[in-house]
N, C-alpha and C. Protein backbone atom coordinates (compact mmCIF):
# COMPACT_ATOMS: atom_id res chain seq x y z
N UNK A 1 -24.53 4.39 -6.00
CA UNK A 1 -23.93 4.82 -4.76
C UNK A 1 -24.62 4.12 -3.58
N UNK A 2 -26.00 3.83 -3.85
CA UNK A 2 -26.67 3.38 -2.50
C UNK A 2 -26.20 2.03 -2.17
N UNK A 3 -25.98 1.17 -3.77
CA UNK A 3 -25.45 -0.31 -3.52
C UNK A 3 -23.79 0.03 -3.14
N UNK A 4 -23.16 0.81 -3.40
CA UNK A 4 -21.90 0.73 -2.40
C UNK A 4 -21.76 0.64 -1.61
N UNK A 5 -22.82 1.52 -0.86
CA UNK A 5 -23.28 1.92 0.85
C UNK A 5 -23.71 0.32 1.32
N UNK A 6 -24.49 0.06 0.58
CA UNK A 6 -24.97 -1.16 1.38
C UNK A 6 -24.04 -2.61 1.22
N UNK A 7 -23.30 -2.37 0.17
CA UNK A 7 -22.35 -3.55 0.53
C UNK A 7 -21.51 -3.39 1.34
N UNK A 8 -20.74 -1.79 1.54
CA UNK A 8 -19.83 -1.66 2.53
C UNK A 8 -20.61 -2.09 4.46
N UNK A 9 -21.70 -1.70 4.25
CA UNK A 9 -22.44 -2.27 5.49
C UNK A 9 -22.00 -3.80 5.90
N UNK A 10 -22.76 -4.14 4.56
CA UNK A 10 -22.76 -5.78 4.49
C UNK A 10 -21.28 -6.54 5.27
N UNK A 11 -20.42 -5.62 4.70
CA UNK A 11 -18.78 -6.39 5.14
C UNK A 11 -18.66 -6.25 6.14
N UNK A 12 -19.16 -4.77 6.65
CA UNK A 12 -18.97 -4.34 8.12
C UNK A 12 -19.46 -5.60 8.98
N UNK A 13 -21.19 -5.43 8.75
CA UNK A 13 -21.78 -6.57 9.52
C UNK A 13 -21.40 -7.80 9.18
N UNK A 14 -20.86 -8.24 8.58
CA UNK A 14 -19.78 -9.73 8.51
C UNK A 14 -18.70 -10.02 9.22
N UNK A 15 -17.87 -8.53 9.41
CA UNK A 15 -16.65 -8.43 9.81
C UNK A 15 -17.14 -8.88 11.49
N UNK A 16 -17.98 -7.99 11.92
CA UNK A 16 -18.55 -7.75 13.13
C UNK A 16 -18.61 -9.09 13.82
N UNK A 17 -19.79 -9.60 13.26
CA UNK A 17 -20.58 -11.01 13.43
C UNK A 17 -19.60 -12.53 13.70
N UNK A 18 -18.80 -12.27 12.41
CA UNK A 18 -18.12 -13.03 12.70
C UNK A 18 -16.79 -12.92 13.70
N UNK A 19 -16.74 -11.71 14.17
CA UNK A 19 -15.61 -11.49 15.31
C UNK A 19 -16.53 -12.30 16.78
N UNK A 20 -17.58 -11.66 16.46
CA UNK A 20 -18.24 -12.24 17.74
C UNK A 20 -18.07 -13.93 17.81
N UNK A 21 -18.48 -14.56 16.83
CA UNK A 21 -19.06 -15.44 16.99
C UNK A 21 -17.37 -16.46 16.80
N UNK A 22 -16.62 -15.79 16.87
CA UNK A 22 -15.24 -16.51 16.94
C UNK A 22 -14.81 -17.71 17.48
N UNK A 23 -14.10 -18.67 17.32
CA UNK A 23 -13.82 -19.86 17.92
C UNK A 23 -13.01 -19.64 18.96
N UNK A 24 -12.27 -18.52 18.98
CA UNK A 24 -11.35 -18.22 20.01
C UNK A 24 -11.44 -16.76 20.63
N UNK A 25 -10.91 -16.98 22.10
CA UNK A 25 -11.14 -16.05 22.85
C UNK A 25 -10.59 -14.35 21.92
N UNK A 26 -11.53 -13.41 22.97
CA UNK A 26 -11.68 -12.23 22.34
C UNK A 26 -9.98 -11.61 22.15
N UNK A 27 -9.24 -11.69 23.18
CA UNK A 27 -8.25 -11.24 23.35
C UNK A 27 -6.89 -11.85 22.26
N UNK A 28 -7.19 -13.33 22.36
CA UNK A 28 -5.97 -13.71 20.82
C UNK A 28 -6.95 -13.48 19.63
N UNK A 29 -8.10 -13.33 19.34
CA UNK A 29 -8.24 -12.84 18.06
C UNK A 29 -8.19 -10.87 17.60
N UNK A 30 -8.18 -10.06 19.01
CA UNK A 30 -7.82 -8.82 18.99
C UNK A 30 -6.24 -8.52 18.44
N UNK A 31 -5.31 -9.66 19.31
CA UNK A 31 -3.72 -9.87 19.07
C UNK A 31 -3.98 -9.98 17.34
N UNK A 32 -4.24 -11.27 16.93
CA UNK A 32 -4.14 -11.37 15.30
C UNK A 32 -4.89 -10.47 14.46
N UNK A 33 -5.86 -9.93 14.80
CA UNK A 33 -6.49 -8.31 13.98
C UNK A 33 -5.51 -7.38 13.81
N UNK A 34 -4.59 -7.24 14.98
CA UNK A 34 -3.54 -6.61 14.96
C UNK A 34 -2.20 -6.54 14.87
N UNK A 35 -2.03 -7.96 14.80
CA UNK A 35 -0.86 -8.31 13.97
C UNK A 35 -0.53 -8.17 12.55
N UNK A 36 -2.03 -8.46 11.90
CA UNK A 36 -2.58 -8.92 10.47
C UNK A 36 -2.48 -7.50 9.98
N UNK A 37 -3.00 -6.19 10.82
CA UNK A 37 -3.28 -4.84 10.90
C UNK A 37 -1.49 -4.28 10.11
N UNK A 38 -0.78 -4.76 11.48
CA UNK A 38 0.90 -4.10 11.80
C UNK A 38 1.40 -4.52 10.15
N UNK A 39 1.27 -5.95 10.14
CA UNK A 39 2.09 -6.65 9.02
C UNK A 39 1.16 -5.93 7.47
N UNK A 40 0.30 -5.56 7.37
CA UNK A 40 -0.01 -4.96 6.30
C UNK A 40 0.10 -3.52 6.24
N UNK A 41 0.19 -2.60 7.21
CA UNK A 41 0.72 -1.85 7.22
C UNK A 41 2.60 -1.36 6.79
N UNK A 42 2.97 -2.38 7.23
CA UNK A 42 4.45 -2.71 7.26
C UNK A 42 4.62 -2.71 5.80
N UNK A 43 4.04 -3.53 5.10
CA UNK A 43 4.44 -3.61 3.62
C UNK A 43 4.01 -2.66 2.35
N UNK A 44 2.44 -2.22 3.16
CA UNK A 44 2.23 -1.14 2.39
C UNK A 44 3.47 0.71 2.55
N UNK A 45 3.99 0.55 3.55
CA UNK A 45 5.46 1.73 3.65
C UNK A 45 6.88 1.51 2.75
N UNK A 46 6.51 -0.09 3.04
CA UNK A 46 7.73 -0.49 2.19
C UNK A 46 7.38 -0.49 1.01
N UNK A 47 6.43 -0.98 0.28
CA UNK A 47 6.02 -0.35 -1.13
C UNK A 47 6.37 1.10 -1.61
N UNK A 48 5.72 1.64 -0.74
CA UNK A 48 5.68 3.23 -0.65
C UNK A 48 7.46 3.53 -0.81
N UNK A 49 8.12 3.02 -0.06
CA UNK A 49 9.22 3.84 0.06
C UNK A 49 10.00 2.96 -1.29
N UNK A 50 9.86 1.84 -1.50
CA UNK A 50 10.40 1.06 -2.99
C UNK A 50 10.06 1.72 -4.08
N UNK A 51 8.81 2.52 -4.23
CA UNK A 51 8.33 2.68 -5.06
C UNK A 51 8.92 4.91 -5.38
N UNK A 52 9.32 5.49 -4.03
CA UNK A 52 9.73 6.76 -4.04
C UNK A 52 11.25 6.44 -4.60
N UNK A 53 12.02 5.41 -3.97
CA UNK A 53 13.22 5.10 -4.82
C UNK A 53 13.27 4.88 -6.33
N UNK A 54 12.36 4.20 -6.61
CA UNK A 54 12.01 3.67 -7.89
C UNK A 54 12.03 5.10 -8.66
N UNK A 55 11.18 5.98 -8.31
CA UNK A 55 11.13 7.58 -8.84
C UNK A 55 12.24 8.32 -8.85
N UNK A 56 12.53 8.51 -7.61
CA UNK A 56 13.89 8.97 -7.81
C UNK A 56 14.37 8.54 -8.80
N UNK A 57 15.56 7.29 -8.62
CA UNK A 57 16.44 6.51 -9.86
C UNK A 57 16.09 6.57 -11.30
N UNK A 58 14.51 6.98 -11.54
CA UNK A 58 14.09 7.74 -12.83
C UNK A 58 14.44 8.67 -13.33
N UNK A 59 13.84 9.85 -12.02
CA UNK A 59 14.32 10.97 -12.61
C UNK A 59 15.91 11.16 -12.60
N UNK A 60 16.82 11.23 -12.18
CA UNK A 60 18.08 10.54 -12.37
C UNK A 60 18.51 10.43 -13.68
N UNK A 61 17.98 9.44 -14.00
CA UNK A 61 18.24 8.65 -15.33
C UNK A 61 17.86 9.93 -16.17
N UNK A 62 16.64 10.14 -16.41
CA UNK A 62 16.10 11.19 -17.34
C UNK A 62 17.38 12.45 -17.27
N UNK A 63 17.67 12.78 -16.21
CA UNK A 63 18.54 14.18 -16.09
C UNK A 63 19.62 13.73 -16.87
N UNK A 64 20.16 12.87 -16.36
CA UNK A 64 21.28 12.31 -16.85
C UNK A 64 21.33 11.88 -18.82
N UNK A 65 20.42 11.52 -19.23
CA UNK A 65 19.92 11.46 -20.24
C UNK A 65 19.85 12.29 -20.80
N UNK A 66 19.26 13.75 -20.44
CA UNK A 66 18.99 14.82 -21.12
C UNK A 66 20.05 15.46 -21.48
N UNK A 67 21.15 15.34 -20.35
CA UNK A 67 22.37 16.21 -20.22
C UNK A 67 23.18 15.70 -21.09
N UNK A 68 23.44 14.61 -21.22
CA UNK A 68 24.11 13.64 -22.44
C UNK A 68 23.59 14.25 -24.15
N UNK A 69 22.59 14.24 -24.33
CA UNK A 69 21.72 14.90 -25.23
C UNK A 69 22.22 16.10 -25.69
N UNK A 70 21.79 17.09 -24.70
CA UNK A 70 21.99 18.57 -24.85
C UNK A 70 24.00 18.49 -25.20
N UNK A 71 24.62 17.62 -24.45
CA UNK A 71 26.05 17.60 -25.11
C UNK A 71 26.24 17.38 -26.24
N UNK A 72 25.50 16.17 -26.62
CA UNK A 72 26.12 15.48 -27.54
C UNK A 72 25.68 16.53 -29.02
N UNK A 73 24.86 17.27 -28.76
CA UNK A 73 23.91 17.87 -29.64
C UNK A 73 24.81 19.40 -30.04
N UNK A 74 26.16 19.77 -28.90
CA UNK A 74 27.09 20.60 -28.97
C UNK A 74 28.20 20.45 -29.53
N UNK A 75 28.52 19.03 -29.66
CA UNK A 75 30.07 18.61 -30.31
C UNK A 75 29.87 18.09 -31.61
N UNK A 76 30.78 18.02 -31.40
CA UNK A 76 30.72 17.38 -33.77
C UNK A 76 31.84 16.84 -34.02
């Protein structure tokens, strides 16, 4: 646990350091932190919501499946 702690430091103070020490002004590299921020955010919802469809259209299937079953399991 302590080496987690201290690597998560480590990135921090990388992340940091190297913001400072940037080739470009503070303000377009704040813009692209936060662009970079928006656009990964963006795709991680759309996952999210691809992936609640994806569930749905399962269970679906399964109901639909079962119900077929439980019929077919009534006629002769």
């Amino acid at each position: 646990m302590k080496t987690s702690l201290m690597f998560l430091l480590g990135i921090g103070m990388g992340t940091v350091l190297g913001i400072l020490i940037a080739p470009e002004a503070g303000k377009i590299t704040r813009r692209k932190i936060r662009d970079e921020a928006d656009r990964f955010i963006d795709e991680t919802l759309q996952k999210k919501r691809q992936q609640a469809e994806l569930n749905r259209l399962e269970a679906s299937f399964e109901r639909t499946e079962t119900a077929a079953l439980e019929e077919s399991r009534y006629t002769i």
